[in-house]
Protein backbone atom coordinates (compact mmCIF):
# COMPACT_ATOMS: atom_id res chain seq x y z
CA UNK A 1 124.70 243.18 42.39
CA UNK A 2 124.55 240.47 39.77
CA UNK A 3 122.31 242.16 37.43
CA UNK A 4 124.35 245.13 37.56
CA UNK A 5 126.58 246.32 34.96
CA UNK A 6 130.39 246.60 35.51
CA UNK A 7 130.51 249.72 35.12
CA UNK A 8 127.47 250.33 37.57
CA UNK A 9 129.11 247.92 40.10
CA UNK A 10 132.22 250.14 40.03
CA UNK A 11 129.83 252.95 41.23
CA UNK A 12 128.41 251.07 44.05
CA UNK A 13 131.85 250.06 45.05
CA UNK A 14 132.88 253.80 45.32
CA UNK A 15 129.53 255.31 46.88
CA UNK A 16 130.08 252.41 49.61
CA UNK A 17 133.82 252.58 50.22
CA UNK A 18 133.07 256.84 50.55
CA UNK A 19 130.39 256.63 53.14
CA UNK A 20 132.21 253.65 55.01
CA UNK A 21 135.29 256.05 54.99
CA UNK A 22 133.75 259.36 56.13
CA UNK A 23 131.04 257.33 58.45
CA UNK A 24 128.41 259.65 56.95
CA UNK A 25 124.74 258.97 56.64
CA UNK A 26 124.86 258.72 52.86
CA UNK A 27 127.29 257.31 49.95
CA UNK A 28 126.57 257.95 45.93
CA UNK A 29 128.64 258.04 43.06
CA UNK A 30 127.74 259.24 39.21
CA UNK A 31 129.36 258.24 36.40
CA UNK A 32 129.22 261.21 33.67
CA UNK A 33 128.85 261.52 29.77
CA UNK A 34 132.84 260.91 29.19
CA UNK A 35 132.96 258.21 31.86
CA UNK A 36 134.25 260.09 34.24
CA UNK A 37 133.76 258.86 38.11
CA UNK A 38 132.34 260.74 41.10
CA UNK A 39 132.00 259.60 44.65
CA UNK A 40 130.76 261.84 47.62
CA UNK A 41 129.24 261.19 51.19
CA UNK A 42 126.84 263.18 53.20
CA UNK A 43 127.46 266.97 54.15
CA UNK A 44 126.03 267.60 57.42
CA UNK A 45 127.74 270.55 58.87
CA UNK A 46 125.50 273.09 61.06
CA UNK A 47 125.95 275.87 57.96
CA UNK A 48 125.67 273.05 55.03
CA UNK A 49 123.87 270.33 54.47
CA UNK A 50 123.60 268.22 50.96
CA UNK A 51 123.15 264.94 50.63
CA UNK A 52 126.02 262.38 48.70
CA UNK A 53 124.10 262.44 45.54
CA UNK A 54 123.85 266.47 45.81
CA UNK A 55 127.49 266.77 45.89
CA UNK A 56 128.23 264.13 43.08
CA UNK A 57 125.90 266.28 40.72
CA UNK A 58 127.70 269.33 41.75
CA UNK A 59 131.14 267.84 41.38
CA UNK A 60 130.09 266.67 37.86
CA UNK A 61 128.89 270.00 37.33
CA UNK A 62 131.89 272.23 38.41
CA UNK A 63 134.07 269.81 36.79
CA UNK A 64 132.73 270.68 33.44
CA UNK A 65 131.01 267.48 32.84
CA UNK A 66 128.11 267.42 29.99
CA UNK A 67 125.48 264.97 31.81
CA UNK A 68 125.07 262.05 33.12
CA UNK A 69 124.93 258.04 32.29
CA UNK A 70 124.05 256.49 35.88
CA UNK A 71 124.21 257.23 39.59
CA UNK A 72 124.33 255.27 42.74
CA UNK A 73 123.28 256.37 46.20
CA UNK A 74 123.67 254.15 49.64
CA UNK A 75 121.32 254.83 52.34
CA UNK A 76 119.35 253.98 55.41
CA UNK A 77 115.90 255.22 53.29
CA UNK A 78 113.39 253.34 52.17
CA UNK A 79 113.50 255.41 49.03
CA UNK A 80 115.62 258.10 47.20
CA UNK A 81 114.68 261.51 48.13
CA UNK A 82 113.13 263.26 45.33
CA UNK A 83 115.23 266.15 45.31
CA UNK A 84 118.38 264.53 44.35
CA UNK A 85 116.05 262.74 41.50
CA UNK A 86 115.34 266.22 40.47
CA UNK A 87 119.06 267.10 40.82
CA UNK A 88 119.45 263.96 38.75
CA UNK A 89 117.07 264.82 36.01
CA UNK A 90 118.04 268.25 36.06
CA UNK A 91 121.85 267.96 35.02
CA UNK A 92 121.31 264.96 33.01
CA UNK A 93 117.84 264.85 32.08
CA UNK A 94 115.32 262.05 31.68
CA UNK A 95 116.25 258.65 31.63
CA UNK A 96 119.67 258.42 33.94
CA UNK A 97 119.84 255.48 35.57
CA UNK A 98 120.09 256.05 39.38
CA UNK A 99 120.16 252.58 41.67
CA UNK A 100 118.95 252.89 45.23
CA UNK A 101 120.57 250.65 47.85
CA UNK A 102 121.74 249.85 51.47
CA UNK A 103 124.72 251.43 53.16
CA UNK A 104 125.92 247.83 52.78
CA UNK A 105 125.83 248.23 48.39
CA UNK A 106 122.83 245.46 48.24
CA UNK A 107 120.67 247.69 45.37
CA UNK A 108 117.29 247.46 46.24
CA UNK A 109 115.47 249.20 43.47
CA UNK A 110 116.48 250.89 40.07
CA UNK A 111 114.70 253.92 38.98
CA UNK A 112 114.50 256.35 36.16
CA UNK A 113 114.93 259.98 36.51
């Protein structure tokens, strides 16, 4: 995590200490326009199902936020699905910074939405 920012370290923190709490599948965390923090895990329920970084957009979202600055998810993948990119790129448009990594927090790639 060394070439992460604080700031972005902070986010891995929470995404990791959320999905190590709830045991789900997935951990992310978004950090909005004012700074503002939000960590999630995995909904898997027979009715509902959205992944951590689907609930951390909607959090943002129904908490009034304005958009987004960066956004962390943890997970087993070998790559970040594309719909929470598009969930990503939708709310805060092009150019959010969203870092893929382990359930462990190791970041393996940073992309771009």
């Amino acid at each position: 995590m060394s070439e992460l920012s604080a700031e972005d370290k902070k986010l891995v923190t929470l995404a990791r200490a959320t999905r190590a709490r709830t045991g789900a599948a997935e951990g992310a965390a978004v950090r909005d326009a004012d700074g503002r923090t939000y960590a999630a895990a995995t909904v898997d329920l027979p009715s509902l199902q959205v992944s951590a970084l689907g609930v951390c957009v909607a959090m943002a979202v129904a908490s009034g936020s304005k958009g987004l600055e960066a956004a962390v998810v943890l997970t087993a993948s070998d790559a970040a699905a594309e719909a929470d990119l598009s969930a990503v790129r939708d709310f805060g448009g092009t150019g959010v910074v969203v870092h893929r990594g382990d359930v462990k927090g190791m970041i393996a790639e940073t992309l771009s939405s």
